[in-house]
C-alpha atoms as a PDB file:
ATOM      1  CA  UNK A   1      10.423  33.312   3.839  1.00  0.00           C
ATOM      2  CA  UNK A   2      12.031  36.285   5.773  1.00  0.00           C
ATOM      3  CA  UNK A   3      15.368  36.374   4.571  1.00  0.00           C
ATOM      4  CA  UNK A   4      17.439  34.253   2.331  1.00  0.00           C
ATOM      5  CA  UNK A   5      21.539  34.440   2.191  1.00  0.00           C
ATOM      6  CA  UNK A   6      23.629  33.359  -0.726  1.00  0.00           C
ATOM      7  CA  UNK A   7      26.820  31.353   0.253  1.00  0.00           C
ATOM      8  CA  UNK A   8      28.434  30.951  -2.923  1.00  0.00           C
ATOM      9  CA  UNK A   9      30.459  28.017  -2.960  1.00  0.00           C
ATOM     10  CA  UNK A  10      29.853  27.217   0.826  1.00  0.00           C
ATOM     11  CA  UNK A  11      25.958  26.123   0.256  1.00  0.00           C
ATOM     12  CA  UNK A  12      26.491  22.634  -0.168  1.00  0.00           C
ATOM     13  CA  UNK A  13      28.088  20.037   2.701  1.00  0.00           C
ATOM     14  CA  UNK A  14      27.570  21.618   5.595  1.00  0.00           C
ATOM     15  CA  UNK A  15      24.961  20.052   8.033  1.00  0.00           C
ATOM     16  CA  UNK A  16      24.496  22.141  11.154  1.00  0.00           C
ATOM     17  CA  UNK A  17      24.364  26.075  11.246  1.00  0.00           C
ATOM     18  CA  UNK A  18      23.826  28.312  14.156  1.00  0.00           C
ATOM     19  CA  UNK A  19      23.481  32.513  14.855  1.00  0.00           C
ATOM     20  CA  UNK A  20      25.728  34.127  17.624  1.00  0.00           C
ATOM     21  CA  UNK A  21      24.023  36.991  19.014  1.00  0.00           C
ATOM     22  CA  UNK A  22      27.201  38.470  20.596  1.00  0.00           C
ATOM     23  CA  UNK A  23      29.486  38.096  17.504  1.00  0.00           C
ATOM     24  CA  UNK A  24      26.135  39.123  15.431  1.00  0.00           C
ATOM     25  CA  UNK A  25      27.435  36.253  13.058  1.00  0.00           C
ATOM     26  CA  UNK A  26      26.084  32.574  11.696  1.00  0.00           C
ATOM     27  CA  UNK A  27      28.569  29.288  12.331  1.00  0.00           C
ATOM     28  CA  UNK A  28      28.514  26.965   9.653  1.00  0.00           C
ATOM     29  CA  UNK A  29      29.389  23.097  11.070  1.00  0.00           C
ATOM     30  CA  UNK A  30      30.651  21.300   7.633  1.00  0.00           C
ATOM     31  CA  UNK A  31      30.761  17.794   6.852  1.00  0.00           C
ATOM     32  CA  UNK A  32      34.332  18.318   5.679  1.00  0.00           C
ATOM     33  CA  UNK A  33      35.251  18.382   9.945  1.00  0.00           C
ATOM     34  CA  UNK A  34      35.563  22.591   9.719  1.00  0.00           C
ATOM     35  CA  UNK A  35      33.670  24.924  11.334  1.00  0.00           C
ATOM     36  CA  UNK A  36      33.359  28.595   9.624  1.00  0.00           C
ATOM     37  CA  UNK A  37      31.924  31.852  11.045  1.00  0.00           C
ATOM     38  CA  UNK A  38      29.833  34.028   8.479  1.00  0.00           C
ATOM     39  CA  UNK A  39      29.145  37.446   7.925  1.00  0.00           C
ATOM     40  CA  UNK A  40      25.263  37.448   7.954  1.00  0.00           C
ATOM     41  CA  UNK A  41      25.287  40.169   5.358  1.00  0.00           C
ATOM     42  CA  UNK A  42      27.237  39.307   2.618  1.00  0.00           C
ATOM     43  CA  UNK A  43      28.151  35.581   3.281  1.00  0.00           C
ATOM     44  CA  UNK A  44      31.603  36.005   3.756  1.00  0.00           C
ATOM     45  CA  UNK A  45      33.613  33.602   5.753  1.00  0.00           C
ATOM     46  CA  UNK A  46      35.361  35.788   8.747  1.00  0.00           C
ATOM     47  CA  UNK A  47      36.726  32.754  10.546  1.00  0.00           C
ATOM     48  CA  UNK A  48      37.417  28.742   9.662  1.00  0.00           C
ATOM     49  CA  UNK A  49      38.604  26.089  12.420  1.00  0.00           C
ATOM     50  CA  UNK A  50      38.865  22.112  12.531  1.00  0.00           C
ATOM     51  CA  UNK A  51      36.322  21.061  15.005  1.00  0.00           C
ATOM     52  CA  UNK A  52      39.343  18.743  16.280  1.00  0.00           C
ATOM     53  CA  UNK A  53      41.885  21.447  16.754  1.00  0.00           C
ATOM     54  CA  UNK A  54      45.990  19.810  16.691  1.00  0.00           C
ATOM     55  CA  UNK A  55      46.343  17.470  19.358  1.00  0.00           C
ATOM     56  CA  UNK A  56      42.928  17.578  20.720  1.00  0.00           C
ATOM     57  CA  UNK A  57      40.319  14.499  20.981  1.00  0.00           C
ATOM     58  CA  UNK A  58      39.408  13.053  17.858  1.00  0.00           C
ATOM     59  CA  UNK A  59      35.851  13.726  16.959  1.00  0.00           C
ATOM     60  CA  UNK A  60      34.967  13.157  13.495  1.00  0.00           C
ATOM     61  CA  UNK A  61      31.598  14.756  11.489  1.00  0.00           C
ATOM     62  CA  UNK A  62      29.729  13.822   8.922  1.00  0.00           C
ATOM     63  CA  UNK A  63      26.093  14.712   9.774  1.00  0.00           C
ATOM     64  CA  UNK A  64      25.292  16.725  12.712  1.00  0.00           C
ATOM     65  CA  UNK A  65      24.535  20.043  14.241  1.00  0.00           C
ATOM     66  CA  UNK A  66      25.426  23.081  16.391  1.00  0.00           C
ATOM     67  CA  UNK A  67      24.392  25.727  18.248  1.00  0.00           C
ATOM     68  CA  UNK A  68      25.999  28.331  20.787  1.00  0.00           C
ATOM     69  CA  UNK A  69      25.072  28.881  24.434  1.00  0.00           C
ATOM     70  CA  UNK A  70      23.951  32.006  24.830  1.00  0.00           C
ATOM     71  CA  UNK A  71      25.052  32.340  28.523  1.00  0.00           C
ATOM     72  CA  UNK A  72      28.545  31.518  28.072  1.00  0.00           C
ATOM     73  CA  UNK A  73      28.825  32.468  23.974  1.00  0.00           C
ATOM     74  CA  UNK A  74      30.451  28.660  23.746  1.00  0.00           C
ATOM     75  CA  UNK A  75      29.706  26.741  20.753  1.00  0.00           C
ATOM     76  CA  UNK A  76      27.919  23.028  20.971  1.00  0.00           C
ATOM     77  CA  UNK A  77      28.508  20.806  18.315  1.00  0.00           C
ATOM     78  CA  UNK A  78      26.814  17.064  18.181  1.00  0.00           C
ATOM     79  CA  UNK A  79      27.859  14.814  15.536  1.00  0.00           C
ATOM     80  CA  UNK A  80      26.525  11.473  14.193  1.00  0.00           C
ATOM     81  CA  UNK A  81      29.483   8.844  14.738  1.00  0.00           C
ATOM     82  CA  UNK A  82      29.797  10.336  18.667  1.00  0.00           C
ATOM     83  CA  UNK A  83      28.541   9.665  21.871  1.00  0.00           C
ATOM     84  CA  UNK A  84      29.798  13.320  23.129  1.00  0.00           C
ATOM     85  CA  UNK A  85      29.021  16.629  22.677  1.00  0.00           C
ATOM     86  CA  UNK A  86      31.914  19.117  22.020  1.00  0.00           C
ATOM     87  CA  UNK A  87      32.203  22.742  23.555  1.00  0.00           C
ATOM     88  CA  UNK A  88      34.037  24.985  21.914  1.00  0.00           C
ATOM     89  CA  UNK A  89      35.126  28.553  21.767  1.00  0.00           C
ATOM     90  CA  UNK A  90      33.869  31.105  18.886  1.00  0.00           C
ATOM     91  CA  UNK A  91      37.228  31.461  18.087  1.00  0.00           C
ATOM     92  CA  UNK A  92      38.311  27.875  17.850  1.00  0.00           C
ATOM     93  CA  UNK A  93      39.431  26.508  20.830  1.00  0.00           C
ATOM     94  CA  UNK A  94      38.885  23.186  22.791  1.00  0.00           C
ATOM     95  CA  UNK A  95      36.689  23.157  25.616  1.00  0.00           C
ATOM     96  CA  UNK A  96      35.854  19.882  26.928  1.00  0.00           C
ATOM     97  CA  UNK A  97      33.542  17.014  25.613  1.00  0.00           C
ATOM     98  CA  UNK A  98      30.375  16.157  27.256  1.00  0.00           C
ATOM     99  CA  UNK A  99      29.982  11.934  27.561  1.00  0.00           C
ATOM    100  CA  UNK A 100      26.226  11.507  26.534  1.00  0.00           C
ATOM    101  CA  UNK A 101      26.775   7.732  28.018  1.00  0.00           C
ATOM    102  CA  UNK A 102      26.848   9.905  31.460  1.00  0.00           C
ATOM    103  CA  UNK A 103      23.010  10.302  30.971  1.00  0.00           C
ATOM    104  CA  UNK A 104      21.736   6.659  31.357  1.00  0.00           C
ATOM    105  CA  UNK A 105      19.947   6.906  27.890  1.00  0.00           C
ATOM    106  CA  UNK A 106      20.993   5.042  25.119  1.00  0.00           C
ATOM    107  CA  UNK A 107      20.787   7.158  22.074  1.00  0.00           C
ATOM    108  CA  UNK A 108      20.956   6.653  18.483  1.00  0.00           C
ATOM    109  CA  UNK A 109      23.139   8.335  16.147  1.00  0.00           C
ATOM    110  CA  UNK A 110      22.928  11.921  16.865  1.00  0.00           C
ATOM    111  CA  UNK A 111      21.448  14.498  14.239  1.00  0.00           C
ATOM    112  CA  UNK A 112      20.841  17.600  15.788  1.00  0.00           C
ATOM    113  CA  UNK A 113      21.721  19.808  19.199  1.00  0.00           C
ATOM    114  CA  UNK A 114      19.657  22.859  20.363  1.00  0.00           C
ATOM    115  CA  UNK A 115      20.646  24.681  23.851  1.00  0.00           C
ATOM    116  CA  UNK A 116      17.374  26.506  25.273  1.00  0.00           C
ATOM    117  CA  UNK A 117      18.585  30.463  25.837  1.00  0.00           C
ATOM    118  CA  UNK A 118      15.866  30.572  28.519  1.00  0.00           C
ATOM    119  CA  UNK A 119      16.697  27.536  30.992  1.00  0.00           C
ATOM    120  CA  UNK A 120      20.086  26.361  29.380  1.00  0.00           C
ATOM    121  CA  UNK A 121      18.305  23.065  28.635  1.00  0.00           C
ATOM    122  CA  UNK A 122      19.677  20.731  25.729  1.00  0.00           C
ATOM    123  CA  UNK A 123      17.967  19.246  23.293  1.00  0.00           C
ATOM    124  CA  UNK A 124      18.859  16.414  21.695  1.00  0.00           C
ATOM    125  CA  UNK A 125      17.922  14.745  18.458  1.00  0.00           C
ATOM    126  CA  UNK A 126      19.097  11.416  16.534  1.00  0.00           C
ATOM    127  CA  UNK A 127      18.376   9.937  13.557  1.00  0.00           C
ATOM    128  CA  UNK A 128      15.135   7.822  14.613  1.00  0.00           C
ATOM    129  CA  UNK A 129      13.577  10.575  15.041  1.00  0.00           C
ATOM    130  CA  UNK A 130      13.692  10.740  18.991  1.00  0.00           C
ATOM    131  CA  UNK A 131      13.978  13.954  21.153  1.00  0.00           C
ATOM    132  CA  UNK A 132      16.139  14.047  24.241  1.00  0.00           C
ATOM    133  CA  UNK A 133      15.816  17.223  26.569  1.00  0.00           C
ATOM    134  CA  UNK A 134      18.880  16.791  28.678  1.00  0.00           C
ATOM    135  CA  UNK A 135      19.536  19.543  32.260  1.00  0.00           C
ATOM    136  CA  UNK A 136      22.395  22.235  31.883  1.00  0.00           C
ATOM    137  CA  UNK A 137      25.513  21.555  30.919  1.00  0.00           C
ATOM    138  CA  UNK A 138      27.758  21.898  33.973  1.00  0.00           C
ATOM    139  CA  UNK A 139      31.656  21.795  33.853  1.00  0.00           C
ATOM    140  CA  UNK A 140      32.777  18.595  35.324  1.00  0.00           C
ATOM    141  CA  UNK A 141      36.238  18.891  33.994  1.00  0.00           C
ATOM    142  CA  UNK A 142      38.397  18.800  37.485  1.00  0.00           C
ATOM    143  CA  UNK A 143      42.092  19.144  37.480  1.00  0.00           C
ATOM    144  CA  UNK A 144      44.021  18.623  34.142  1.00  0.00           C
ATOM    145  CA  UNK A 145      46.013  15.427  32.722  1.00  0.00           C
ATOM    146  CA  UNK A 146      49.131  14.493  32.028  1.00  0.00           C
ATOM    147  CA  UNK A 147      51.852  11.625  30.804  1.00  0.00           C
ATOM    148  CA  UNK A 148      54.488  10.832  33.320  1.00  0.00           C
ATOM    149  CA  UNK A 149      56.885   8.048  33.368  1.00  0.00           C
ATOM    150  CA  UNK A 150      55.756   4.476  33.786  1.00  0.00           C
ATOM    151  CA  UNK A 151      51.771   5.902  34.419  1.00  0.00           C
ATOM    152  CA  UNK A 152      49.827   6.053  32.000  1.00  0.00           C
ATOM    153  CA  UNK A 153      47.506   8.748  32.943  1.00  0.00           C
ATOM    154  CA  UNK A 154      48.334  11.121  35.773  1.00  0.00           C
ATOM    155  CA  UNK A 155      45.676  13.470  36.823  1.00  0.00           C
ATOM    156  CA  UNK A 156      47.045  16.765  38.108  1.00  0.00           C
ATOM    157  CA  UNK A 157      44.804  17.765  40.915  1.00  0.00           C
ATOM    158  CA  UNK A 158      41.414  15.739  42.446  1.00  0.00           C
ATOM    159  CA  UNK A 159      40.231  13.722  40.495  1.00  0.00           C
ATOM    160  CA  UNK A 160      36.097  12.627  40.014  1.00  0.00           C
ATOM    161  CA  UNK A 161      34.592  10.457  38.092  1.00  0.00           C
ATOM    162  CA  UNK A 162      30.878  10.248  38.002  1.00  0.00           C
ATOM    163  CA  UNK A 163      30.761   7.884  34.630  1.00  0.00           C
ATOM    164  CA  UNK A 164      32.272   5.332  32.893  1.00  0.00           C
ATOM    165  CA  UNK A 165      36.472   4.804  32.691  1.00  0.00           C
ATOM    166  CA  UNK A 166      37.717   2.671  29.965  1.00  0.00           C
ATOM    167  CA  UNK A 167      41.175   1.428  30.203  1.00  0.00           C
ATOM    168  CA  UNK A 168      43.026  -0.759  27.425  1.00  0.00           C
ATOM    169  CA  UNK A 169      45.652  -3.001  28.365  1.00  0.00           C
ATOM    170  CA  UNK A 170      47.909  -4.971  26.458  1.00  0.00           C
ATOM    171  CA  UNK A 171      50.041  -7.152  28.327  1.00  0.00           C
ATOM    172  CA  UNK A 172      50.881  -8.906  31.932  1.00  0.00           C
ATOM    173  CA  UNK A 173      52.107  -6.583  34.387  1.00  0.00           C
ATOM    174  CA  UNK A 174      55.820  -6.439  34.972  1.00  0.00           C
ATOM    175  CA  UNK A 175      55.957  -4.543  38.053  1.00  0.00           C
ATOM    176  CA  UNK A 176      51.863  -4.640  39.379  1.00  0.00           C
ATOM    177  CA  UNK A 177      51.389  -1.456  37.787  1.00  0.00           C
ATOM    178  CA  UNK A 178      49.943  -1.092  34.144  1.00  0.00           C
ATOM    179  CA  UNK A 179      47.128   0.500  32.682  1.00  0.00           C
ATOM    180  CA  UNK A 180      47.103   2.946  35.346  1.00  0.00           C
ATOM    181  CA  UNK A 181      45.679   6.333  36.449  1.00  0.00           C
ATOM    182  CA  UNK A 182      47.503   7.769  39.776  1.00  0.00           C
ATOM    183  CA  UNK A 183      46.128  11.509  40.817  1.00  0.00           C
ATOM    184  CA  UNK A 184      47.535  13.888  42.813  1.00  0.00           C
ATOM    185  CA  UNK A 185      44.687  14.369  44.870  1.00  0.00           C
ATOM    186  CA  UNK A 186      41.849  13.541  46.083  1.00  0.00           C
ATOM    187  CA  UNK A 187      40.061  10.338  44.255  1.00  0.00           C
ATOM    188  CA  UNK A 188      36.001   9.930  44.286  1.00  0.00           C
ATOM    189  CA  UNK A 189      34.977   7.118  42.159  1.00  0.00           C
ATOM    190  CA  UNK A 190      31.073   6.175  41.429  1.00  0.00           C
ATOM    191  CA  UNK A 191      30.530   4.666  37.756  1.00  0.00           C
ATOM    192  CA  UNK A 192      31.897   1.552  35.806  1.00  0.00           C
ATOM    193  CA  UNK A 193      35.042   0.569  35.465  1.00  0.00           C
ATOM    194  CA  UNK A 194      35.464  -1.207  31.583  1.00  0.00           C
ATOM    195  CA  UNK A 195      39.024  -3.045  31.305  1.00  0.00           C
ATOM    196  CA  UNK A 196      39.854  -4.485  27.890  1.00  0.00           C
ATOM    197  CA  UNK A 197      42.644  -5.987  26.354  1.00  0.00           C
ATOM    198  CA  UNK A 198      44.120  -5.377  23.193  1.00  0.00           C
ATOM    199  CA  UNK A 199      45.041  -9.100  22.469  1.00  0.00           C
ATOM    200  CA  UNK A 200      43.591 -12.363  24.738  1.00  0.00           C
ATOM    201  CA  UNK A 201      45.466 -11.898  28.314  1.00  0.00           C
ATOM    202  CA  UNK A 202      46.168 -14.935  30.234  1.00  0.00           C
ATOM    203  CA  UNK A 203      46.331 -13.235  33.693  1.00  0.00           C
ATOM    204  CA  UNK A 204      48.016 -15.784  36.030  1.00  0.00           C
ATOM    205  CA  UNK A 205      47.914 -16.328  40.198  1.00  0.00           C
ATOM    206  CA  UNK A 206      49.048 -13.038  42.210  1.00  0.00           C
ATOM    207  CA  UNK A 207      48.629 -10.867  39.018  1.00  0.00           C
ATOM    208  CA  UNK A 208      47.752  -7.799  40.853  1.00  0.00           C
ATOM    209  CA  UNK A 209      46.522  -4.415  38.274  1.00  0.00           C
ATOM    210  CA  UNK A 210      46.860  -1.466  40.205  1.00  0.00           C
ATOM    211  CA  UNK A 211      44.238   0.715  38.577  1.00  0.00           C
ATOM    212  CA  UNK A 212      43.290   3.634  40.486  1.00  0.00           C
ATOM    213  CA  UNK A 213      45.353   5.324  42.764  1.00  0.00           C
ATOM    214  CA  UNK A 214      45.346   8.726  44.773  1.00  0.00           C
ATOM    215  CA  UNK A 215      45.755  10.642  48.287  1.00  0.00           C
ATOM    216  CA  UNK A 216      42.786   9.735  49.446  1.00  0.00           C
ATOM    217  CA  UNK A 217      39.823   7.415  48.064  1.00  0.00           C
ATOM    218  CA  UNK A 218      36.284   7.312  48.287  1.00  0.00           C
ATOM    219  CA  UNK A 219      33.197   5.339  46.467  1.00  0.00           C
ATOM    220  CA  UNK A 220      33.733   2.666  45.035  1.00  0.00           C
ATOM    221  CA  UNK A 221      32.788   1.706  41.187  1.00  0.00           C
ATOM    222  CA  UNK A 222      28.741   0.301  40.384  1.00  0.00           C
ATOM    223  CA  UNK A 223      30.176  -2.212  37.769  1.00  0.00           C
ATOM    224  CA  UNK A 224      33.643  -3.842  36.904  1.00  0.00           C
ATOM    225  CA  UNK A 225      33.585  -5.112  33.044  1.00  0.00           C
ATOM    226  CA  UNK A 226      36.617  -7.006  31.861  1.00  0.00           C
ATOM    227  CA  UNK A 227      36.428  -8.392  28.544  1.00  0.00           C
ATOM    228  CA  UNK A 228      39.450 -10.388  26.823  1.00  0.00           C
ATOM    229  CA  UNK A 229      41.196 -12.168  29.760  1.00  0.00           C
ATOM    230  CA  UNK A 230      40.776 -15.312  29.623  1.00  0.00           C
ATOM    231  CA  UNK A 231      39.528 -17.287  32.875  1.00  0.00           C
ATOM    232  CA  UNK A 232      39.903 -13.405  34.986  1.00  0.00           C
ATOM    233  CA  UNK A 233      38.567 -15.061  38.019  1.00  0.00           C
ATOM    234  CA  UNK A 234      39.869 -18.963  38.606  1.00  0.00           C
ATOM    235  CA  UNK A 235      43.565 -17.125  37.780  1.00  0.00           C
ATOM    236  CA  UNK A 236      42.403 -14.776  40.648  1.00  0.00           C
ATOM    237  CA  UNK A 237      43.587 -11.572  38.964  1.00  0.00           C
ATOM    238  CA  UNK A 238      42.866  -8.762  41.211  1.00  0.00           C
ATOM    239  CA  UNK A 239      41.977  -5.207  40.035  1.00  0.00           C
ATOM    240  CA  UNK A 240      43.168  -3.248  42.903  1.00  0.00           C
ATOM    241  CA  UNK A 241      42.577   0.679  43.973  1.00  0.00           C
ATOM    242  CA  UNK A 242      45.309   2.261  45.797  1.00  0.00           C
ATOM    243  CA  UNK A 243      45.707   4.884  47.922  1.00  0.00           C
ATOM    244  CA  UNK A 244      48.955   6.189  46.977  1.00  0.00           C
ATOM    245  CA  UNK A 245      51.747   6.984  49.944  1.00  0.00           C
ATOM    246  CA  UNK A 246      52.431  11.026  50.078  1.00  0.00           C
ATOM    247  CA  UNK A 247      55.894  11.418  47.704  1.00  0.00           C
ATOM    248  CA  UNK A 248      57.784  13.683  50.277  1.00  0.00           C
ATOM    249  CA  UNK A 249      61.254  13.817  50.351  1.00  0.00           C
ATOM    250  CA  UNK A 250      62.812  15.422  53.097  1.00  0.00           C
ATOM    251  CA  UNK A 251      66.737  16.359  52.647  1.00  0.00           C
ATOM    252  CA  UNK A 252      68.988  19.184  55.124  1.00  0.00           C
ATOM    253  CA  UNK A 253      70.226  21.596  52.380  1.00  0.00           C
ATOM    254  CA  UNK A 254      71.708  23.290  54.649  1.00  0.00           C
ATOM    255  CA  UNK A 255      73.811  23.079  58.391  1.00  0.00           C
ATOM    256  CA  UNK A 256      75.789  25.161  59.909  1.00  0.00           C
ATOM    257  CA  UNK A 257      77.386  25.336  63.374  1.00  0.00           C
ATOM    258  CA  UNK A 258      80.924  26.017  65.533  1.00  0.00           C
ATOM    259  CA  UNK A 259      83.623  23.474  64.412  1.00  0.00           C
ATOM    260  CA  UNK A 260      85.004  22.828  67.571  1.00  0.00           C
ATOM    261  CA  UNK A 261      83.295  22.363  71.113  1.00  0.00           C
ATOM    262  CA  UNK A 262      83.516  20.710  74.438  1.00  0.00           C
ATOM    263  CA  UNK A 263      81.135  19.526  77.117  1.00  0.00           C
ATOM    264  CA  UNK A 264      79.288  21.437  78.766  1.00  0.00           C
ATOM    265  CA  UNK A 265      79.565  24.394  75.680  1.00  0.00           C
ATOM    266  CA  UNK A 266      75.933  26.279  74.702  1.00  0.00           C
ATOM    267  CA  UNK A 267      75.782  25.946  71.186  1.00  0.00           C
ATOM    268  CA  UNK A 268      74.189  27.297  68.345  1.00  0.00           C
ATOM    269  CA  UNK A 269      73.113  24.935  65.247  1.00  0.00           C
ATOM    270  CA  UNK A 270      71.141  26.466  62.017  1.00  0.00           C
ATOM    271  CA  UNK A 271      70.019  24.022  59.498  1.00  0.00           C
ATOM    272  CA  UNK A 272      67.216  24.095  56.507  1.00  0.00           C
ATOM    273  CA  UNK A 273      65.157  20.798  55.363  1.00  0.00           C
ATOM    274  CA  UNK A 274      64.131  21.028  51.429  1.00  0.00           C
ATOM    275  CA  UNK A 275      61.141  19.186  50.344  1.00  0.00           C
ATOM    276  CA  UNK A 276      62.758  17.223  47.215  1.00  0.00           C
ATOM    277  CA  UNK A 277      59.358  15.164  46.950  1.00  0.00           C
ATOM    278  CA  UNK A 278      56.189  16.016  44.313  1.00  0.00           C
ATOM    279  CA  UNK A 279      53.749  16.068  47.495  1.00  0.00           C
ATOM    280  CA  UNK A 280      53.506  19.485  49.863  1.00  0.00           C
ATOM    281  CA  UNK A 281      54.753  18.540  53.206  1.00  0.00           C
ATOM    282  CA  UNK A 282      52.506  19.086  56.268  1.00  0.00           C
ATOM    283  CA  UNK A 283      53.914  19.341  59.856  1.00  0.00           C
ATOM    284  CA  UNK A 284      54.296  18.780  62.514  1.00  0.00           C
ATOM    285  CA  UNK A 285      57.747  16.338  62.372  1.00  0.00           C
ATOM    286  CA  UNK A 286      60.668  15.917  64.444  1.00  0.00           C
ATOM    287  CA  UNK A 287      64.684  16.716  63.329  1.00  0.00           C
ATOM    288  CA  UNK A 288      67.074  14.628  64.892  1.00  0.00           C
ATOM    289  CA  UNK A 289      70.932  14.988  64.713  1.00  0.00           C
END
């Protein structure tokens, strides 16, 4: 034994623990869903945060581990009951999580996380006893998302998805539009698509679910998986991707010109077009009046 470090009161229920070498301090991943940052010295507790800060994903802990990446000073935390991996500030903020289902490999219930300071590897362990070594983490978060009216996710920005997308319905369309993701942007789609519904759904003839829509789309999906509709494909439901018509609204806001003229006259006419639409316009176009 090198060292050994007294906790008090904190020694018991906590299941992962980690040593920041910027902050020159230990994090402390408890069972309890907190994480705490400790003075290395004495054992004090400096800083304590949920692991699901208000509002964000849920992400719940029992057993599990974490560890900080050194090249960024973000904390990794892995947790038993989750198929993710959740990056977080030192200080306590939300990051993103990473979807272990991206990887192909079916893993147990996670144990443990370790982040190699050398090559940025992660390593991976679950409770069978099995090792994953998994590349660098790289950000795939693109854009940002939103609620908005009758959609019920709007992606601000392009939107990629390189994994699986999970949508839960729970009733026959109304308008051809439900359970549905529009972005603002540009749309690249390579992954499985997993449609459920919360109750049996008897879709009928013409039912058309307008999933995906965007600017512009690209790729289509490896795998379409809907469960809890009954007879999905002798009622000819059709899960459709759209690509959404630009939103530009084009409105004179302002005109202004000589009251009075005859024929022949050389006039002068001002006017300014607003763009009342959510899209950007892009020329060229033609006024008429």
């Amino acid at each position: 034994m090198l060292a050994s470090l007294s906790l008090g009161a904190l020694d018991r229920d906590h299941s992962g623990i980690a040593y920041h070498p910027v902050r020159e301090s230990l994090f402390l991943l408890g069972r309890d869903g907190q994480i705490r940052e400790i003075d290395p010295d004495d054992g004090s507790v400096l800083a304590e945060f949920p692991v699901r800060p208000t509002g964000g994903p849920f992400f719940s802990v029992d057993f599990g581990g974490i560890d900080v990446i050194e090249s960024t000073g973000e904390l990794l935390i892995a947790a038993e009951n989750n198929a993710r991996l959740r990056m977080m500030t030192p200080t306590g903020s939300f990051i993103q999580d990473v979807d272990l289902q991206r990887t192909g490999v079916s893993l147990g219930r996670v144990s443990d996380v370790s982040v190699d300071s050398d090559t940025g590897e992660v390593l991976i362990g679950d409770t069978s006893g099995s090792i994953y070594r998994m590349s660098p983490i790289v950000d795939q978060t693109v854009g940002t998302l939103r609620l908005d009216g009758d959609v019920d996710v709007r992606v601000a920005g392009e939107f990629e998805t390189i994994g699986t997308i999970q949508l839960f319905v729970g009733d026959r369309p109304a308008s051809g539009d439900f359970a549905t993701i529009v972005a603002d942007g540009a749309v690249t789609i390579d992954g499985d698509l997993q449609i459920y519904a919360s109750t049996t759904l008897a879709s009928e003839i013409g039912d058309s679910y307008r999933v995906i829509s965007g600017d512009t789309l690209s790729g289509e999906f490896d795998n379409l998986i809907a469960t809890d509709f009954e007879t999905i494909v002798d009622d000819q439901a059709v899960f459709a991707f759209f690509q959404r018509a630009p939103r530009v609204d084009l409105v004179p806001s302002f005109i202004s010109g000589p009251a009075n003229v005859i024929s022949g006259d050389e006039i002068q006419v001002q006017w300014t077009i607003g763009n009342f639409g959510s899209d950007p316009a892009v020329g060229p176009w033609f006024d008429e009046f």
